[in-house]
Protein backbone atom coordinates (compact mmCIF):
# COMPACT_ATOMS: atom_id res chain seq x y z
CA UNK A 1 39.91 55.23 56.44
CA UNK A 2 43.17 53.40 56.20
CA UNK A 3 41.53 50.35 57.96
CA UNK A 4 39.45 50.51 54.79
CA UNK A 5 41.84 50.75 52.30
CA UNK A 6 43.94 47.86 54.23
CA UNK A 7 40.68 45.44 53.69
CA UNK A 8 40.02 46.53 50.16
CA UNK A 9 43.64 45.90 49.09
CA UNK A 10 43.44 42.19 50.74
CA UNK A 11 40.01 41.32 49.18
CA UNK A 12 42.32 42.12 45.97
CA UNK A 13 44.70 39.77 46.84
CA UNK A 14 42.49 36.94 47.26
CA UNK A 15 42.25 34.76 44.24
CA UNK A 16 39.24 34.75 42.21
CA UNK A 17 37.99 31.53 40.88
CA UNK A 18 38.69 31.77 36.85
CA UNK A 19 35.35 32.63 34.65
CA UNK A 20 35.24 29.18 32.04
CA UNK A 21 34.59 30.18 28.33
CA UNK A 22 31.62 29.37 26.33
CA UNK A 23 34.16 26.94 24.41
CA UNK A 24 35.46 25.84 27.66
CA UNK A 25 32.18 24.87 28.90
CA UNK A 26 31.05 22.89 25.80
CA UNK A 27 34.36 21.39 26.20
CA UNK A 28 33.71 20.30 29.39
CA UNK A 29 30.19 19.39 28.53
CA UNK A 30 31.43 16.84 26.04
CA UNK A 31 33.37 15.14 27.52
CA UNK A 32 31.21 13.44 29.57
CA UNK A 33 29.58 12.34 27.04
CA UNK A 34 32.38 11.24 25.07
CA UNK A 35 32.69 8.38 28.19
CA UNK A 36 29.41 6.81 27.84
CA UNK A 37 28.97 6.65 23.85
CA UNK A 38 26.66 3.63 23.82
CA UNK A 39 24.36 4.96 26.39
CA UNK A 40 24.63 8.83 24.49
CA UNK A 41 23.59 6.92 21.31
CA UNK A 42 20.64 5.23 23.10
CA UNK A 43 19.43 8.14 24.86
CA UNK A 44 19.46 10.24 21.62
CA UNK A 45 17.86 8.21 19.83
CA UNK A 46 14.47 9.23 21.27
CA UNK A 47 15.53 12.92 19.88
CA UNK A 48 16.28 11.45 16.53
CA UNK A 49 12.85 9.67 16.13
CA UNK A 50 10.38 12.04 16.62
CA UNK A 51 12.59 14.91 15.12
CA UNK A 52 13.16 12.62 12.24
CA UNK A 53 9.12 12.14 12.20
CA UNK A 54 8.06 16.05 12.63
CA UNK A 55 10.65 17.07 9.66
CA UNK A 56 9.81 13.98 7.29
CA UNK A 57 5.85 14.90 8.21
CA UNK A 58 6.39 18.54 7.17
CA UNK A 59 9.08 17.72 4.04
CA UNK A 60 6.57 15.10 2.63
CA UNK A 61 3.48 18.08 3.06
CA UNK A 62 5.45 20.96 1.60
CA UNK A 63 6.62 18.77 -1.20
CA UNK A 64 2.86 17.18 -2.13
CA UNK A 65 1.88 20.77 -2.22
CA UNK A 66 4.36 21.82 -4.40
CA UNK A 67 3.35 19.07 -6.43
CA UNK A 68 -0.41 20.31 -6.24
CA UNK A 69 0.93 23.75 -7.14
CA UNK A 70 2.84 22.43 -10.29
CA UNK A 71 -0.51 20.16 -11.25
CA UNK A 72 -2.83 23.02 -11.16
CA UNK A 73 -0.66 25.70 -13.05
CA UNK A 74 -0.10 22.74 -15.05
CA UNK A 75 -4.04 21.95 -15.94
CA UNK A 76 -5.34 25.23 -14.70
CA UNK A 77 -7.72 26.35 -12.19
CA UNK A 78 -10.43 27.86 -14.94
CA UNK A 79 -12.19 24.12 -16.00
CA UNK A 80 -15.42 23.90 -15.05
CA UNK A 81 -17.63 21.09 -15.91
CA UNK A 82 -21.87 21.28 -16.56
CA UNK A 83 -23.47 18.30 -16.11
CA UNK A 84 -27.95 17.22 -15.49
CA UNK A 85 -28.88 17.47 -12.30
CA UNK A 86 -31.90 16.14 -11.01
CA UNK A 87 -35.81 17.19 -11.85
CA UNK A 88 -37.69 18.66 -9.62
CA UNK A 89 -39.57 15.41 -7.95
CA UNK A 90 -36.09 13.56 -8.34
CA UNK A 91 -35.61 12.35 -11.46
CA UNK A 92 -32.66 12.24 -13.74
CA UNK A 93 -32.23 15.59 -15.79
CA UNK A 94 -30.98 16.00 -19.01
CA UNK A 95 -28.82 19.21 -20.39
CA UNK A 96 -30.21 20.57 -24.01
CA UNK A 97 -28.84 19.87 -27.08
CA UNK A 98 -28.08 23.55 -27.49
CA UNK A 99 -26.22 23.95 -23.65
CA UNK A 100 -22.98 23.76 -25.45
CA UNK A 101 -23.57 26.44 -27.85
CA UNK A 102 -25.28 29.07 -25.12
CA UNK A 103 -22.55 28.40 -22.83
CA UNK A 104 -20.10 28.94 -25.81
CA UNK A 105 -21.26 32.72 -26.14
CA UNK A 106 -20.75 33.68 -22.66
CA UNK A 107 -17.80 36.26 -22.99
CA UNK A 108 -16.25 34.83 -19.90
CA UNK A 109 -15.89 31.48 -21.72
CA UNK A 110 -13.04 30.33 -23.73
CA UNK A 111 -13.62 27.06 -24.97
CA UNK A 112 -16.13 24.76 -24.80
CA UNK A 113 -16.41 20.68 -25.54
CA UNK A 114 -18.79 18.37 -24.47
CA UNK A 115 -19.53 14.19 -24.40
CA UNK A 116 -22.31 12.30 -24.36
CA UNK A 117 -22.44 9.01 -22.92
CA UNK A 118 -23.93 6.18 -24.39
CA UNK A 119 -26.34 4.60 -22.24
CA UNK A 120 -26.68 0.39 -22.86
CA UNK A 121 -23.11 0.03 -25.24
CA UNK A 122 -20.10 -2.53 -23.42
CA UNK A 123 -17.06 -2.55 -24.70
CA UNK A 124 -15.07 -6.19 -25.40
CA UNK A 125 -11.74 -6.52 -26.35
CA UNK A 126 -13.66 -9.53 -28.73
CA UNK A 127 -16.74 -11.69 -29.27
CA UNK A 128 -15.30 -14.28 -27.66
CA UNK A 129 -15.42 -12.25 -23.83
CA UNK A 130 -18.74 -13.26 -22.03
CA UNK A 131 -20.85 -10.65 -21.84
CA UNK A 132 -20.72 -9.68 -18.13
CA UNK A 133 -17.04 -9.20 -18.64
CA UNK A 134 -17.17 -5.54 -20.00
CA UNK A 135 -15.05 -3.96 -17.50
CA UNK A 136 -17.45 -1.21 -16.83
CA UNK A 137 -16.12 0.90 -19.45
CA UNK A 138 -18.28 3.26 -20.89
CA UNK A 139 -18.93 4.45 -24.32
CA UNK A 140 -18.78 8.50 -25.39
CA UNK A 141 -19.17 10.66 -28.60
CA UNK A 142 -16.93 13.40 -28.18
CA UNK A 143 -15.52 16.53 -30.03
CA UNK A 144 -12.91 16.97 -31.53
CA UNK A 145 -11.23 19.51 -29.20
CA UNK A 146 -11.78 17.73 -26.00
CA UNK A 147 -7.87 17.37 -25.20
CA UNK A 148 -7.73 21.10 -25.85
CA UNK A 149 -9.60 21.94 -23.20
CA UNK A 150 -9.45 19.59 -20.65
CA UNK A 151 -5.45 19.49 -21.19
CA UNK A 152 -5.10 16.32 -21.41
CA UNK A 153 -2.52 14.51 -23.91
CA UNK A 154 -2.48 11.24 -26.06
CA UNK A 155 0.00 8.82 -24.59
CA UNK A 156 -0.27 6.28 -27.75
CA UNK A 157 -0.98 6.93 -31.33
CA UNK A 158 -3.32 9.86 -32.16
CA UNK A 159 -6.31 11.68 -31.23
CA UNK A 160 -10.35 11.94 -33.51
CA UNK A 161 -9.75 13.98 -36.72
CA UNK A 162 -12.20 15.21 -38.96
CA UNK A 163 -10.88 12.07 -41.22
CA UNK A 164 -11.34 9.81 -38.55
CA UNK A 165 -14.61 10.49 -36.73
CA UNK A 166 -16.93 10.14 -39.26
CA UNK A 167 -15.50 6.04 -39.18
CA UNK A 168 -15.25 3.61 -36.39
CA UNK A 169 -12.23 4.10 -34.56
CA UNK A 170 -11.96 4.84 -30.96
CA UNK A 171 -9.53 6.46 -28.44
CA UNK A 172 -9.53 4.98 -24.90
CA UNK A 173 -8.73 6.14 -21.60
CA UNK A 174 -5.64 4.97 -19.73
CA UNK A 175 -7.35 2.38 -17.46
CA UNK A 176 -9.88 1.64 -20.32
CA UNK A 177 -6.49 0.39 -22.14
CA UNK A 178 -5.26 -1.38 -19.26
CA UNK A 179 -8.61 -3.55 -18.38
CA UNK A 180 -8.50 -4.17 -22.41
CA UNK A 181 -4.97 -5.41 -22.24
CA UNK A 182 -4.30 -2.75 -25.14
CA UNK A 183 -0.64 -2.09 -24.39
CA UNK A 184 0.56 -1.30 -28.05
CA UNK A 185 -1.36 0.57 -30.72
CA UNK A 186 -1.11 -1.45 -34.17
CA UNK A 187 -3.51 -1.65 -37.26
CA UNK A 188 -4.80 -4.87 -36.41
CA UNK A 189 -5.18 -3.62 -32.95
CA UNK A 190 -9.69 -3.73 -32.59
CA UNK A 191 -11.99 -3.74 -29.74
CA UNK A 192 -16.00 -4.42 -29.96
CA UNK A 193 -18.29 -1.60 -28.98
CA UNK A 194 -21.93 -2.32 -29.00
CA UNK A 195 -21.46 -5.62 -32.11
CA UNK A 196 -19.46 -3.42 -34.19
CA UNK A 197 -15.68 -3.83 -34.10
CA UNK A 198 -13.69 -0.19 -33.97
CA UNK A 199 -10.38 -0.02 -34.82
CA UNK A 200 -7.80 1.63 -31.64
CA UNK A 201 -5.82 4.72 -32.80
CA UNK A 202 -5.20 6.44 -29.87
CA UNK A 203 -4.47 5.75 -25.59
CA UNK A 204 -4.61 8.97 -23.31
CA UNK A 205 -2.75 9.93 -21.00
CA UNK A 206 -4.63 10.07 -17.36
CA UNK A 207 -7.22 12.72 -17.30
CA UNK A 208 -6.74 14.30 -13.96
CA UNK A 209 -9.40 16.87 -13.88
CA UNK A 210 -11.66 14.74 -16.12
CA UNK A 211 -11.14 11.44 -14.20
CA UNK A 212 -14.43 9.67 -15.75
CA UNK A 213 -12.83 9.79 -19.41
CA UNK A 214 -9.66 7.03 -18.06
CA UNK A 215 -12.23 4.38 -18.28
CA UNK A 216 -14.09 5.17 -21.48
CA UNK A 217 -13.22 4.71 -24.76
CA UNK A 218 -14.02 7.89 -27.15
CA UNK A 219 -15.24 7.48 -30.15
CA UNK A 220 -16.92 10.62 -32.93
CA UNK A 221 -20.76 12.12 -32.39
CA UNK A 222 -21.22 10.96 -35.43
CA UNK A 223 -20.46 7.65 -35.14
CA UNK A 224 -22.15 7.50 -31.61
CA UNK A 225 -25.49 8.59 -33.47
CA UNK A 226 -24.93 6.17 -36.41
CA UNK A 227 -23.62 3.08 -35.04
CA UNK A 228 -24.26 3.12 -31.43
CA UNK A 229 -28.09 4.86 -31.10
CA UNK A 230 -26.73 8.10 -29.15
CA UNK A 231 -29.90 10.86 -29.07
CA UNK A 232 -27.43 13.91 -29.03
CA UNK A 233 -28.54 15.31 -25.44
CA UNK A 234 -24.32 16.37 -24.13
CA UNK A 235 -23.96 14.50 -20.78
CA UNK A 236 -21.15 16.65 -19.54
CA UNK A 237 -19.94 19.96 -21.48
CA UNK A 238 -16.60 20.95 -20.06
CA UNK A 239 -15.80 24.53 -20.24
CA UNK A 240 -12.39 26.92 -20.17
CA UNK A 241 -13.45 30.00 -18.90
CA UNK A 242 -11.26 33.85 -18.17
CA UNK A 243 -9.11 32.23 -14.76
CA UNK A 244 -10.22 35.73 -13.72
CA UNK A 245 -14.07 34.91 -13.94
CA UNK A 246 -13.92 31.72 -12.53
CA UNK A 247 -16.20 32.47 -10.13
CA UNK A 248 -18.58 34.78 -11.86
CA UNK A 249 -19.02 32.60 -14.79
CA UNK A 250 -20.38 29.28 -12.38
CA UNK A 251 -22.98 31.55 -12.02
CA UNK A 252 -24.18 32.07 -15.09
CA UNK A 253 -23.26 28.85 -16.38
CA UNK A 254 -26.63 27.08 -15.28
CA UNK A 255 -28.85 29.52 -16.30
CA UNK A 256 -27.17 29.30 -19.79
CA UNK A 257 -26.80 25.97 -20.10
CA UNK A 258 -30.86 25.57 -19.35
CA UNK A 259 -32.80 28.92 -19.17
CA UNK A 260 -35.95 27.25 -18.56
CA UNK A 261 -35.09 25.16 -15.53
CA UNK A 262 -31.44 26.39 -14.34
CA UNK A 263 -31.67 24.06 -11.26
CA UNK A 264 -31.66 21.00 -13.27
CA UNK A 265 -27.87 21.65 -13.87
CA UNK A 266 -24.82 20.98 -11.85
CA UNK A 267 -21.72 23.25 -12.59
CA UNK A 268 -18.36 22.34 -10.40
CA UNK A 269 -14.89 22.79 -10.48
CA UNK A 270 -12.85 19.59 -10.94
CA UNK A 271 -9.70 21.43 -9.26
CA UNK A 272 -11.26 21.22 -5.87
CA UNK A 273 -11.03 18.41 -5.85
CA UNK A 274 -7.73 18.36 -6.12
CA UNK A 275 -7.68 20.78 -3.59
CA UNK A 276 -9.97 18.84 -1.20
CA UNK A 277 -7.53 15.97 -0.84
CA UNK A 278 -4.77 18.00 -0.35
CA UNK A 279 -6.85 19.26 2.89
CA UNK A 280 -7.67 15.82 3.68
CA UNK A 281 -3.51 14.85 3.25
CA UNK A 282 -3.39 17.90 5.68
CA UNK A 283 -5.24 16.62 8.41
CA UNK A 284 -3.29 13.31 8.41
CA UNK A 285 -0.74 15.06 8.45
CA UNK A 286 -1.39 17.14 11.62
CA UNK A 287 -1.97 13.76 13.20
CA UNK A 288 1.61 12.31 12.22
CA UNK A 289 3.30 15.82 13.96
CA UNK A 290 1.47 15.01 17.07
CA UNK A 291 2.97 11.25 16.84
CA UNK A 292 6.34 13.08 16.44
CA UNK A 293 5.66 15.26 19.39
CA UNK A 294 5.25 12.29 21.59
CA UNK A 295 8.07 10.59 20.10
CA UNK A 296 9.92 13.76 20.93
CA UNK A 297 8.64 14.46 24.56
CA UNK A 298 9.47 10.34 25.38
CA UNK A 299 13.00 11.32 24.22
CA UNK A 300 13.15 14.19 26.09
CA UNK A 301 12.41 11.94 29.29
CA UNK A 302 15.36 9.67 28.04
CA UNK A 303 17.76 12.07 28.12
CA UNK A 304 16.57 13.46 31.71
CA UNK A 305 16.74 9.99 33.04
CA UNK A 306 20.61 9.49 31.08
CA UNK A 307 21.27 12.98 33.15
CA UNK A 308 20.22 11.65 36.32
CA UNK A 309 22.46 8.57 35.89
CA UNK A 310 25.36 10.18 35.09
CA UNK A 311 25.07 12.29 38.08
CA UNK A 312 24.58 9.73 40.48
CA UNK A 313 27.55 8.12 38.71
CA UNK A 314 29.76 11.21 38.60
CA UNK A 315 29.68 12.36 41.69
CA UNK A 316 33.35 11.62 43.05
CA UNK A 317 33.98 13.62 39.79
CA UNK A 318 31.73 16.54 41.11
CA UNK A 319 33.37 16.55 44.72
CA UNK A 320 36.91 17.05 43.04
CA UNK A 321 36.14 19.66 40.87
CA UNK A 322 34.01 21.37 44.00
CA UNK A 323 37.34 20.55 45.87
CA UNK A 324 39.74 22.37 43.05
CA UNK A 325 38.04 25.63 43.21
CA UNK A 326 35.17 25.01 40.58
CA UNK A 327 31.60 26.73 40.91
CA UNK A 328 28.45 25.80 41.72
CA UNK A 329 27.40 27.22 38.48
CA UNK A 330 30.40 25.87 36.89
CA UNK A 331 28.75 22.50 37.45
CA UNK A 332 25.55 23.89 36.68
CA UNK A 333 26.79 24.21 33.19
CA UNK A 334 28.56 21.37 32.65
CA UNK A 335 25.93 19.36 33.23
CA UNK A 336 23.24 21.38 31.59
CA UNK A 337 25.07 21.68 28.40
CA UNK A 338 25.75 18.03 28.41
CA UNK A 339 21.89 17.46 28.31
CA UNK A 340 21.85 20.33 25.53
CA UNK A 341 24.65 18.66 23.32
CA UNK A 342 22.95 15.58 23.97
CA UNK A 343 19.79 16.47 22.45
CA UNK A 344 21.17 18.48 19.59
CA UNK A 345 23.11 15.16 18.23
CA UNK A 346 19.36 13.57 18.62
CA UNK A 347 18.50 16.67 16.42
CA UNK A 348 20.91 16.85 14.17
CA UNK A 349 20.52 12.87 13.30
CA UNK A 350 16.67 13.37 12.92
CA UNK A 351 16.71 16.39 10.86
CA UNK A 352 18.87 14.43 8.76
CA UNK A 353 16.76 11.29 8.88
CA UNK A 354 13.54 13.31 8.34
CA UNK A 355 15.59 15.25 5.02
CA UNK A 356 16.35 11.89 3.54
CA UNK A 357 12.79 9.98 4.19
CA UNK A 358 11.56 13.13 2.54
CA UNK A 359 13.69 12.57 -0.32
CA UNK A 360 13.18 9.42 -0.72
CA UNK A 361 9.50 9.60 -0.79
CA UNK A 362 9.15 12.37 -3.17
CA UNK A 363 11.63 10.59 -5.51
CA UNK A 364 9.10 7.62 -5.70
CA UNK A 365 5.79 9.59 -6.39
CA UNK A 366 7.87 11.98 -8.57
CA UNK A 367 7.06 14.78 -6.00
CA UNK A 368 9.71 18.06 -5.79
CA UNK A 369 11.89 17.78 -3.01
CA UNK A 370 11.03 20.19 -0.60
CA UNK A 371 12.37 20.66 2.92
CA UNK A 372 11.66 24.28 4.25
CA UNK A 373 14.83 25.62 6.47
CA UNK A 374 12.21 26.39 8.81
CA UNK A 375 11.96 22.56 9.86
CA UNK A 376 15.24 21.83 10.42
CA UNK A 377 15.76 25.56 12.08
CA UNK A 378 12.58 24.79 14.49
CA UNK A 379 13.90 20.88 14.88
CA UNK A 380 16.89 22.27 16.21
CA UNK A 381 15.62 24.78 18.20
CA UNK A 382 12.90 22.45 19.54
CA UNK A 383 16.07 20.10 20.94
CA UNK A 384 18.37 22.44 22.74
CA UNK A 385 14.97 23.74 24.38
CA UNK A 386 14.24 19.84 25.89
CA UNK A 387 17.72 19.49 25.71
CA UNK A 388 17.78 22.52 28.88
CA UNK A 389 14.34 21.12 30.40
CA UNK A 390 15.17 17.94 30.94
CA UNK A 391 18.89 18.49 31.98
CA UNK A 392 17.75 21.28 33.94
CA UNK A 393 17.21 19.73 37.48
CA UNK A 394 20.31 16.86 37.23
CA UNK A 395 22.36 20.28 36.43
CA UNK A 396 20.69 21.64 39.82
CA UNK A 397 21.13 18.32 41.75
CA UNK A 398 24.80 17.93 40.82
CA UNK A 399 25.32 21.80 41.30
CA UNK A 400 23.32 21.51 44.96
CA UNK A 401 26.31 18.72 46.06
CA UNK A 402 29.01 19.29 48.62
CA UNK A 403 32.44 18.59 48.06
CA UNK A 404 32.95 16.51 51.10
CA UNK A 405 30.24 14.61 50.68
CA UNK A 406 30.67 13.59 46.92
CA UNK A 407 34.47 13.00 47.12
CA UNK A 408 33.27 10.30 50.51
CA UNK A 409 30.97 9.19 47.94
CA UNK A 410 33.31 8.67 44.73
């Protein structure tokens, strides 16, 4: 028993080698670094990329859908436009003169306004433009409270009044003003629709869920049927409808608009549109993360090969420390969170690369600038992770060394 006690007491006495602090060890960690800047820049700059890639990818995404969000609430999901379809044996169809009025007495409707296009009427900015210059613009009678429901607003001058429709005057769409080279409203300011010269009191703003009106130029029914041979039939009624009936009402829109033949009519939703090429943005999108991943993994294989280097370099360094009474898991660390501070600088510089191409981007298209926490948290996270796999095995190598031999070899 007291040959027991004698060996406990001098396994007491024997010095234990001292436990290194978290702060210690990234201490220690950074300092190696701290030797080598140029090749710690280089070798983080791998990191940076494709972190600066993944956050910019997902900044720019959240932000254009914010921006979708803020359209939509904006114009509303609850427009939905009637249009002809085709006949039965393929043919053009044509929507009744009283559509507009049956769909108008649905309860789950709103408001109501329709256009009819005028088939064979160009539009000059004078008689002296040849004739196969007309831009493609194309001619519509429409009512008076079209911008009320499709939300749209006059950029220029003013909109069709009970005054003015009667007369030949005319509204255009925004690019229908731009291909005329009508930049400023005045009362000499004219344009020629079908021989007859119209007098401009009124430029629109873009019509996002009515894209076909930009390149049109508006003018009253009556004027249509007066001066320009329109026949009455509506060629597109748009319609406001309950936003909770959206979905009820497409249904009964057709058979409506056209009892008689209710497959002759087309009813859609302009906003999914909207909402299609936000998928499509989507999908390029997923394909930009996976260029970041790459970017990422190739910098993760920089930094293991920087790791590698330095211990090949370091070892005389490793043998003295062995030598002094320092741990093979002392070394272990040191070197593994050397790779792991490594790659969080590459982290922190891309996440703040990524932030700023974000901003920068949204600022031009007039986007919201969104960056969810969530990137930069997951960036970060996503570095100290290939910050620990790829320092992993120099951390083992320069752990696995003995003293002797790496102080022969310093």
């Amino acid at each position: 028993m007291n040959r027991l006690a004698a060996r406990w007491r001098r396994r007491r006495a024997l010095p234990r080698p001292a436990r290194l602090s978290p702060a210690d060890r990234l201490r220690t960690g950074g300092s190696g670094l701290r030797a080598r800047p140029t090749r710690v820049v280089l070798s983080a700059l791998g990191i940076a990329i494709g972190i600066a890639a993944m956050v910019a990818v997902v900044g720019i995404s959240v932000s254009g859908q914010a921006e979708l969000e803020a359209r939509l609430t904006r114009l509303g999901t609850n427009l939905v436009t009637v249009s002809p379809g085709s006949t039965l044996f393929g043919g053009d169809a044509t929507l009744p003169e009283e559509a507009p009025g049956r769909i108008g007495r649905m309860p789950e409707v709103e408001h109501t306004s329709q256009v009819e296009f005028v088939d064979g009427v160009n539009v000059y900015r004078s008689d002296l433009v040849p004739e196969g210059e007309s831009g493609g613009i194309g001619v519509y009678g429409a009512d008076l409270g079209l911008l009320e429901t499709i939300r749209v607003d006059v950029a220029q001058g003013t909109w069709l009044n009970p005054a003015t429709s009667d007369h030949p005057v005319v509204v255009l769409g925004s690019s229908a003003a731009a291909r005329l080279g009508v930049t400023r409203i005045t009362p000499d300011t004219l344009v020629l629709i079908g021989g007859t010269y119209f007098s401009v009191v009124g430029v629109l703003e873009p019509a996002e869920l009515a894209p076909e009106l930009d390149n049109s130029a508006l003018v009253g029914h009556g004027v249509a049927a007066d001066l320009l041979g329109a026949e009455g039939d509506p060629s597109t009624v748009y319609v406001r409808v309950a936003p909770d009936r959206v979905a009820q009402a497409r249904e009964l829109i057709g058979r409506n608009a056209n009892p008689e033949r209710p497959n002759e009519v087309e009813v859609s939703r302009p906003s999914d549109a909207l909402e299609a090429g936000q998928a499509a943005d989507q999908t390029f999108n997923g394909l930009l993360l996976g260029l970041g991943g790459v970017a990422l993994l190739v910098g993760g294989v920089g930094v293991a090969n920087t790791m590698v280097i330095s211990v090949l370099e370091r070892r005389g360094e490793i043998g003295l420390r062995r030598a002094l009474g320092a741990t093979r898991g002392a070394i272990r660390s040191q070197f593994l969170v050397e790779a792991m501070v490594l790659s969080a600088l590459g982290g922190v510089a891309g996440a703040g690369l990524g932030s700023l191409a974000t901003l920068a981007y949204a600022l031009l298209r007039g986007w919201p600038v969104v960056v969810p926490w969530w990137a930069g948290a997951g960036a970060m996270a996503a570095t100290v992770v290939i910050g620990a796999v790829a320092g992993l095995v120099p951390a083992l190598r320069a752990a696995a060394q003995h003293p002797t031999e790496s102080l022969g070899a310093g």
